[in-house]
Protein backbone atom coordinates (compact mmCIF):
# COMPACT_ATOMS: atom_id res chain seq x y z
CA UNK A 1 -21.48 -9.70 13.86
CA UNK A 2 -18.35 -8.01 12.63
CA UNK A 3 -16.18 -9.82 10.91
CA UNK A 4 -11.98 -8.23 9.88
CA UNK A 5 -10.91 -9.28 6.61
CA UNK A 6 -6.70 -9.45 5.90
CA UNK A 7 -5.30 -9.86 2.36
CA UNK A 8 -4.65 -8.41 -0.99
CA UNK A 9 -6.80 -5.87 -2.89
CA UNK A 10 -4.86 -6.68 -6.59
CA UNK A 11 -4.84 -6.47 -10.10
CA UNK A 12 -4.99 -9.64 -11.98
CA UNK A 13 -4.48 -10.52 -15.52
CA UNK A 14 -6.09 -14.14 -16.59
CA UNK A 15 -5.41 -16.36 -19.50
CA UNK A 16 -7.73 -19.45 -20.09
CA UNK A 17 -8.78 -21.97 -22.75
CA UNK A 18 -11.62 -19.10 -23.28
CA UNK A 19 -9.65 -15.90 -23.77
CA UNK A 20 -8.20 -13.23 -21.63
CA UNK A 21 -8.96 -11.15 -19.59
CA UNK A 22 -7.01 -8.15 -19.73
CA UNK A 23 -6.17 -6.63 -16.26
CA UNK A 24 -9.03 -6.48 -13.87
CA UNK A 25 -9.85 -6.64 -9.94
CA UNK A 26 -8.51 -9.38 -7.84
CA UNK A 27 -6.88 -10.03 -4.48
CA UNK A 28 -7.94 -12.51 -1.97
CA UNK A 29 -9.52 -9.73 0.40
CA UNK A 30 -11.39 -8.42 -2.32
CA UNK A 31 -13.02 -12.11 -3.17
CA UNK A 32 -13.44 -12.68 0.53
CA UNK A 33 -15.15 -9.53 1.25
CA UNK A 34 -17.57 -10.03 -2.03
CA UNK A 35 -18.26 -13.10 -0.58
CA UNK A 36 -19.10 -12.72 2.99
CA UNK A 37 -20.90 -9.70 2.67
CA UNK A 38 -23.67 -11.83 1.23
CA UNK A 39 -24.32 -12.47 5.12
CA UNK A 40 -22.35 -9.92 7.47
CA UNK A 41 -21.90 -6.40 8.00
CA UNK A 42 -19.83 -4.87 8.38
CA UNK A 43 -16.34 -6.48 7.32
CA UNK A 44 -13.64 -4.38 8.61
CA UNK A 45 -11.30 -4.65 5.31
CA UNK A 46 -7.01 -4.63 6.01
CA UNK A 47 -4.98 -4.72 3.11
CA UNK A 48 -3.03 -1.70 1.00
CA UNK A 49 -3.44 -0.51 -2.44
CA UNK A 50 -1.56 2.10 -5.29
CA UNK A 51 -2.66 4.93 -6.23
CA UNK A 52 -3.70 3.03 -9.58
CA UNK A 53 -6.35 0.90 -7.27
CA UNK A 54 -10.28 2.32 -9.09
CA UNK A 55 -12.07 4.34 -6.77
CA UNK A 56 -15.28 2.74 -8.50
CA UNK A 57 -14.03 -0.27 -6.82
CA UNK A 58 -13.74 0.87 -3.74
CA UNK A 59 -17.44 2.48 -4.11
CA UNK A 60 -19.29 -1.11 -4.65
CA UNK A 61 -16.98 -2.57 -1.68
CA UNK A 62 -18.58 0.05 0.85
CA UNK A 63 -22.16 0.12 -0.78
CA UNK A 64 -21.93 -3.80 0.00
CA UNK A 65 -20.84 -2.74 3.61
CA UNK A 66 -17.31 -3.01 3.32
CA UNK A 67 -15.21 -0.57 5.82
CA UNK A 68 -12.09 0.81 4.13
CA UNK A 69 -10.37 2.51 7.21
CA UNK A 70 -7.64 -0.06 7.35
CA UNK A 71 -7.05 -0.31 3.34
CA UNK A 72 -3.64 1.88 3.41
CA UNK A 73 -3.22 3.57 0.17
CA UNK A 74 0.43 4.50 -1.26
CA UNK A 75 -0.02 7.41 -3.37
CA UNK A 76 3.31 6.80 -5.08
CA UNK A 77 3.19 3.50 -6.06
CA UNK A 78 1.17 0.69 -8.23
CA UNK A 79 -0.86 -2.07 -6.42
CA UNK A 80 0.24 -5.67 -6.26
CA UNK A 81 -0.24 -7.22 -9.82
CA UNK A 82 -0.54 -10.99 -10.84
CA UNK A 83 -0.71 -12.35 -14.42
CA UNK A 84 -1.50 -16.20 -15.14
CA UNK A 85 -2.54 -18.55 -17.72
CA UNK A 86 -4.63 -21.65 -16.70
CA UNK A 87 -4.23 -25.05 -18.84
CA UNK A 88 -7.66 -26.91 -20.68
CA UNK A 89 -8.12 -28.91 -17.22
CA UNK A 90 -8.28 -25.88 -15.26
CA UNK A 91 -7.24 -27.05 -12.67
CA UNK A 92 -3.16 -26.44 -13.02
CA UNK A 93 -1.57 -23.07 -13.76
CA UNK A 94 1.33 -21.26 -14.64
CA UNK A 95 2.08 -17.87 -12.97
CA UNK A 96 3.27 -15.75 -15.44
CA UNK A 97 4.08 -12.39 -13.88
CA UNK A 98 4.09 -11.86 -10.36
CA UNK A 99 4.68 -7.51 -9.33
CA UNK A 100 4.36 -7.15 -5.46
CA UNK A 101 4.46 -3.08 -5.98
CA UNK A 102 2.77 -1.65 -2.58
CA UNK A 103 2.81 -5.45 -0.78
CA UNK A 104 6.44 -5.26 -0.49
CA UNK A 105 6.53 -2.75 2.02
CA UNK A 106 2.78 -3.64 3.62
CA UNK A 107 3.14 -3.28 7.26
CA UNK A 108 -0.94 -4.29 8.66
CA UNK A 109 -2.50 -1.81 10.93
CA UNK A 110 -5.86 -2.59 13.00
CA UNK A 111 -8.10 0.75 12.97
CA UNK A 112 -9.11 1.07 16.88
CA UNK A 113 -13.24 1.12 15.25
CA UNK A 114 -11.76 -2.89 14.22
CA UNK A 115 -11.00 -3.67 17.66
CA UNK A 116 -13.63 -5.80 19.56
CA UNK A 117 -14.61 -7.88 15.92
CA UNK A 118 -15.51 -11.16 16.16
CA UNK A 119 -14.59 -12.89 13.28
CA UNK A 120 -11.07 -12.66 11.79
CA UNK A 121 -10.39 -14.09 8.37
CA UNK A 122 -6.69 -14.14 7.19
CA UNK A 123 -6.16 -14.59 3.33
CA UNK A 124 -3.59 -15.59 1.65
CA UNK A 125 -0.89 -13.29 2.72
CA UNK A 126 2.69 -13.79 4.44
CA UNK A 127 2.40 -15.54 7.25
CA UNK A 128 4.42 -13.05 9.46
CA UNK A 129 1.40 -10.17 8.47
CA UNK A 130 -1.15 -12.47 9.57
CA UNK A 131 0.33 -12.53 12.82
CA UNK A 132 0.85 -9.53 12.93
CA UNK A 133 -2.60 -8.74 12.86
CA UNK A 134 -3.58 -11.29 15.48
CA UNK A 135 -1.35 -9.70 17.91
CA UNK A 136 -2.67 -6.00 17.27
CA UNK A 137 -6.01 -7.22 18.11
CA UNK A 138 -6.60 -6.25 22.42
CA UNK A 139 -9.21 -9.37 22.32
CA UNK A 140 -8.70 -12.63 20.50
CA UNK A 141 -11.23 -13.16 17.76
CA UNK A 142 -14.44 -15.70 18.44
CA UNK A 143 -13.05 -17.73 16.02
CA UNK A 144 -9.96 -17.07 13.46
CA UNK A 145 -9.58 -18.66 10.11
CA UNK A 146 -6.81 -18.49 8.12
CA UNK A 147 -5.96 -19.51 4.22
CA UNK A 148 -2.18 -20.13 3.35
CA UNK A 149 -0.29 -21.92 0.28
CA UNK A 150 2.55 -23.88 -0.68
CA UNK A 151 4.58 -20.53 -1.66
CA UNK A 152 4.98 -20.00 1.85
CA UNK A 153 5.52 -23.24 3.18
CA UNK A 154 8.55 -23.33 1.10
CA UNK A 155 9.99 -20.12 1.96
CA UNK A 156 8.61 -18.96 5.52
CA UNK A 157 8.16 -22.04 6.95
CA UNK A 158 9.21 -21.18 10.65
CA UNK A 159 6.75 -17.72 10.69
CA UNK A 160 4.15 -20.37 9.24
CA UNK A 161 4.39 -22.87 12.41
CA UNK A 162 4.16 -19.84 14.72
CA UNK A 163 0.46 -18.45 13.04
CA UNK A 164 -0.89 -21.92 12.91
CA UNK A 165 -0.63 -22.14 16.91
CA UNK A 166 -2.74 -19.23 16.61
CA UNK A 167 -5.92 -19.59 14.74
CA UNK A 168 -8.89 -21.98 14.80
CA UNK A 169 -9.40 -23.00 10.93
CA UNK A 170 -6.83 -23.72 8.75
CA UNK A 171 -8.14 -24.28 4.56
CA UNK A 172 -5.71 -25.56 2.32
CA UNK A 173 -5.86 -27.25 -0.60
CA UNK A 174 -4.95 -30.96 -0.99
CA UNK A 175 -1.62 -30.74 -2.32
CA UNK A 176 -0.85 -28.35 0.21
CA UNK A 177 -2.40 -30.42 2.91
CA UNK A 178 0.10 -32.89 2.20
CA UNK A 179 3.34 -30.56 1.80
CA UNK A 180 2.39 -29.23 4.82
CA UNK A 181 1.98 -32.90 6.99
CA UNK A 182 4.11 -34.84 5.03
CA UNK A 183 1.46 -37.16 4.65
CA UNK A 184 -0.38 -38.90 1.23
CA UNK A 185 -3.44 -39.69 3.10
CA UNK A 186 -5.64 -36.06 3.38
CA UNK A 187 -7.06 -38.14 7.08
CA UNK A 188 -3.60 -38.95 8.07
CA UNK A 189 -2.46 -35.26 7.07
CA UNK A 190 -5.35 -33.65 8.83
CA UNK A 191 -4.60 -35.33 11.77
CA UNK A 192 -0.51 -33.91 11.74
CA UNK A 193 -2.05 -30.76 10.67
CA UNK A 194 -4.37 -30.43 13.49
CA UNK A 195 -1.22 -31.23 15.93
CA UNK A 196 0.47 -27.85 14.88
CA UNK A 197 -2.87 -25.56 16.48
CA UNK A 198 -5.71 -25.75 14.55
CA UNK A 199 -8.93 -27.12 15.49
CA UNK A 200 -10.84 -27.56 12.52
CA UNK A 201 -9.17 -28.08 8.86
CA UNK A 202 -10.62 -27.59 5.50
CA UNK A 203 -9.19 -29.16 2.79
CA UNK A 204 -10.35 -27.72 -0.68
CA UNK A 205 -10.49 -29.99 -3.29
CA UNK A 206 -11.62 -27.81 -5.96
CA UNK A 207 -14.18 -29.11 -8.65
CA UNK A 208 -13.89 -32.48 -6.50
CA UNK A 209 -15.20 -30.45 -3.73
CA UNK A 210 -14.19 -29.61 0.19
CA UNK A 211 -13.34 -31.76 3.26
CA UNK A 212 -14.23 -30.36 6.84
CA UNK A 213 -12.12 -32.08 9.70
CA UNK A 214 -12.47 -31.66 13.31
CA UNK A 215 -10.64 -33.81 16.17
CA UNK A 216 -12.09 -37.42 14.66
CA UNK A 217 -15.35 -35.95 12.84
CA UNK A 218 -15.04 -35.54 8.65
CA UNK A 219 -17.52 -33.59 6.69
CA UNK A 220 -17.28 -34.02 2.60
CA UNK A 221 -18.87 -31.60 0.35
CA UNK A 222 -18.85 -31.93 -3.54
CA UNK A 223 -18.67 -29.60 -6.00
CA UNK A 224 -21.53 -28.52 -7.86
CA UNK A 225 -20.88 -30.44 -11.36
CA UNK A 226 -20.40 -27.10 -13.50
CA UNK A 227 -20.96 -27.28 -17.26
CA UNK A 228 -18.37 -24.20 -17.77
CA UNK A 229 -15.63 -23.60 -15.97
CA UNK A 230 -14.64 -20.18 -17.18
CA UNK A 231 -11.90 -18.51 -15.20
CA UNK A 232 -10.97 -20.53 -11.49
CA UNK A 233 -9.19 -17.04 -10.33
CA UNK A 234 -10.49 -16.53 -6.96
CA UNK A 235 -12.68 -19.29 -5.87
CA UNK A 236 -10.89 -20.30 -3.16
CA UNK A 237 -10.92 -17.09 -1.44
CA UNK A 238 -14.88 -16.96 -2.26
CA UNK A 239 -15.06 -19.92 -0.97
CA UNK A 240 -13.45 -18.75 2.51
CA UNK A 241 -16.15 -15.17 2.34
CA UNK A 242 -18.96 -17.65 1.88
CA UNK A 243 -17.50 -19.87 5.06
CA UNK A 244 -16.37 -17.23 7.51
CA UNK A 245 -19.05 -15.11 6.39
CA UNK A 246 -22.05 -17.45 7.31
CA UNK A 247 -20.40 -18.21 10.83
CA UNK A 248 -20.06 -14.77 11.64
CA UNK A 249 -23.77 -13.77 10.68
CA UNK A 250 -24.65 -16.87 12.48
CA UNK A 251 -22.21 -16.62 15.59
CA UNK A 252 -22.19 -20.34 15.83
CA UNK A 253 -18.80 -22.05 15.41
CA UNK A 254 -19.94 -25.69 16.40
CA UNK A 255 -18.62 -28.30 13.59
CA UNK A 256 -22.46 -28.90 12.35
CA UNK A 257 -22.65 -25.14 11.74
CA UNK A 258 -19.41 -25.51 9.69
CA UNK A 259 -20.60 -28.21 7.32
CA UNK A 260 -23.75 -25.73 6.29
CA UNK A 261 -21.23 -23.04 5.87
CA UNK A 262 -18.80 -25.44 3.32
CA UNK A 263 -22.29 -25.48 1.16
CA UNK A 264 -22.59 -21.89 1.49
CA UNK A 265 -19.11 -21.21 0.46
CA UNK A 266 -18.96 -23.94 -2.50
CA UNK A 267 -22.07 -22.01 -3.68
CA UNK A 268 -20.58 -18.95 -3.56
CA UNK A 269 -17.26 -20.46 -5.42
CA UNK A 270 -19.72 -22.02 -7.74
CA UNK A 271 -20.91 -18.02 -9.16
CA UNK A 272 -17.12 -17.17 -9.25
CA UNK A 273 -16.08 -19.33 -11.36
CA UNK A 274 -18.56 -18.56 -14.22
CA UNK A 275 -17.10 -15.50 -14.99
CA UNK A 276 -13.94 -13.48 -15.15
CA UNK A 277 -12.66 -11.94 -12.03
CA UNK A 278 -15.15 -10.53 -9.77
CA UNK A 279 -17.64 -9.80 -12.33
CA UNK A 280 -20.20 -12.96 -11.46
CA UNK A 281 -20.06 -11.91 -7.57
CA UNK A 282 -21.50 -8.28 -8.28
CA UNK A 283 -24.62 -10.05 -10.04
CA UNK A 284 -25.76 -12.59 -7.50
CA UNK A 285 -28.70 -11.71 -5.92
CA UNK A 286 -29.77 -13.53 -2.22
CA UNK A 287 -32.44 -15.77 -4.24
CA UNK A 288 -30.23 -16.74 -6.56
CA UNK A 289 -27.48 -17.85 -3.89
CA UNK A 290 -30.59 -19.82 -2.25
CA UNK A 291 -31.39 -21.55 -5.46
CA UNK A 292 -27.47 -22.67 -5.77
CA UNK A 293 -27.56 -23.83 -2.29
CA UNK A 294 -30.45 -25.83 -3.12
CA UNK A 295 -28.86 -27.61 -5.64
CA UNK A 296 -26.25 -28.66 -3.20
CA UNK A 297 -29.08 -30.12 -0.97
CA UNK A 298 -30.16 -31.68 -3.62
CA UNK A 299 -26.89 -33.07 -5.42
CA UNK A 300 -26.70 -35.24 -1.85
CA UNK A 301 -30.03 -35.69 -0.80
CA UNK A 302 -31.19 -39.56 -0.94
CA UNK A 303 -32.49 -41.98 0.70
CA UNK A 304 -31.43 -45.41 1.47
CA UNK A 305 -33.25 -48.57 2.82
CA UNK A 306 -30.80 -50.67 4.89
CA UNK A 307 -30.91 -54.37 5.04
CA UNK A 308 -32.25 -55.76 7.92
């Protein structure tokens, strides 16, 4: 049940309608590996960090089974750092400092103990790393998902086309959806999008929830109504741990499977967001992620008496 994780292990700086942050953890490996390791071990971690990165950090990552062998660290230089301030809606944001430090020499390398895993999850990263990584691996993954954005579908378009022949799940979010396809209509643009190579499509939706999409099957999950909203940073890439992370503990990659992992990884997202950073992921304990997914069940539970 091992599952290799790809992305950025980061610091971030956060601004909301609530207050700031400061500079803390971030990355999208480091949110997908909090994640997932709620239900697989171990997760074979890839990503790079300065010599800045806390080794506390790194401590809770392995105590939650986390393997660091292919986390490079540069000695001489600072990890990637990202500073942004979200508007009242949370929903929009502006980036406000962006330093890619150690990412902007990251060259990906699969430990041999990686080889042979069967899950591969590729975060948000440049599209030629991700493939990269897919083509250092001597046996293609059971199943490989992989999260992108609109950053580089405007500026690596062609290295873009080539990883999406490659993998098996593509989550974007809707406005990306619809860059991507050229397409208004998320059904119409999951259809285009499935054209390029992948099988199965998840389009996030945020606090209006996830859509699953799979040859001419749809899945829609909502979002758990959230009184406060405190700090968005991250939930998409918790809610990618919480998806990849139930299909590799459950080794079952069949579409229903897929729709009980969207409510596992909206319920995951649902923690993140409550906090800043990382901070509500290291509390969660397995009955409390129960209890959340319970309230999913429930938010959508009813039944119906049809007319004759």
């Amino acid at each position: 049940m091992s599952l290799i994780v790809v992305g950025t292990m980061a610091f971030d700086a956060i601004e909301t309608p609530f207050g700031k942050s400061g500079q803390i953890i971030g990355g999208s490996a480091t949110y997908v590996a909090y994640a997932a390791s709620n239900f697989v071990k171990p997760i074979n971690q890839i990503s790079v960090i300065g010599y800045d990165f806390p080794k506390e950090e790194l401590d809770e990552l392995k105590g939650r089974g986390v393997q660091l062998d292919g986390v490079q660290v540069k000695q001489d230089e600072k990890s990637f750092f990202w500073a942004g301030k979200y508007h009242l809606d949370m929903n929009t944001r502006d980036t406000l400092d962006t330093q890619l430090n150690v990412l902007a020499s990251f060259e990906p390398k699969v430990p041999d103990a990686y080889q042979g895993s069967e899950f591969l999850m590729l975060g948000n990263l440049m599209p030629s790393l991700q493939l990269s990584v897919i083509r250092q691996l001597k046996n293609r993954p059971k199943l490989i998902v992989m999260d992108t954005m609109n950053f580089w579908m405007d500026t690596a378009m062609a290295d873009l086309e080539i990883v999406l022949k490659e993998v098996d799940v593509l989550m974007v979010n809707d406005s990306e959806a619809r860059q991507l396809s050229g397409q208004f209509s998320l059904v119409k643009a999951a259809k285009e999008i499935m054209k390029m190579g992948p099988k199965f499509l998840v389009i996030k939706k945020g606090e209006h929830g996830a859509l699953l999409f799979h040859e001419n099957e749809v899945f829609f999950a909502p979002a758990l109504p959230l009184e406060e909203v405190f700090d968005p940073t991250g939930a998409g890439d918790t809610f990618a741990g919480g998806f990849v992370g139930h299909l590799a503990a459950t080794q079952d990659i069949s579409f229903n499977n897929m729709k009980t992992a969207i409510i596992k990884g909206s319920a995951l997202a649902s923690f993140c967001v409550e906090k800043f950073g990382t901070t509500r992921m290291k509390e969660i304990s397995a009955a409390q992620i129960d209890e959340r997914i319970q309230q999913f069940v429930n938010l959508v539970n009813f039944e119906i008496k049809l007319a004759e």
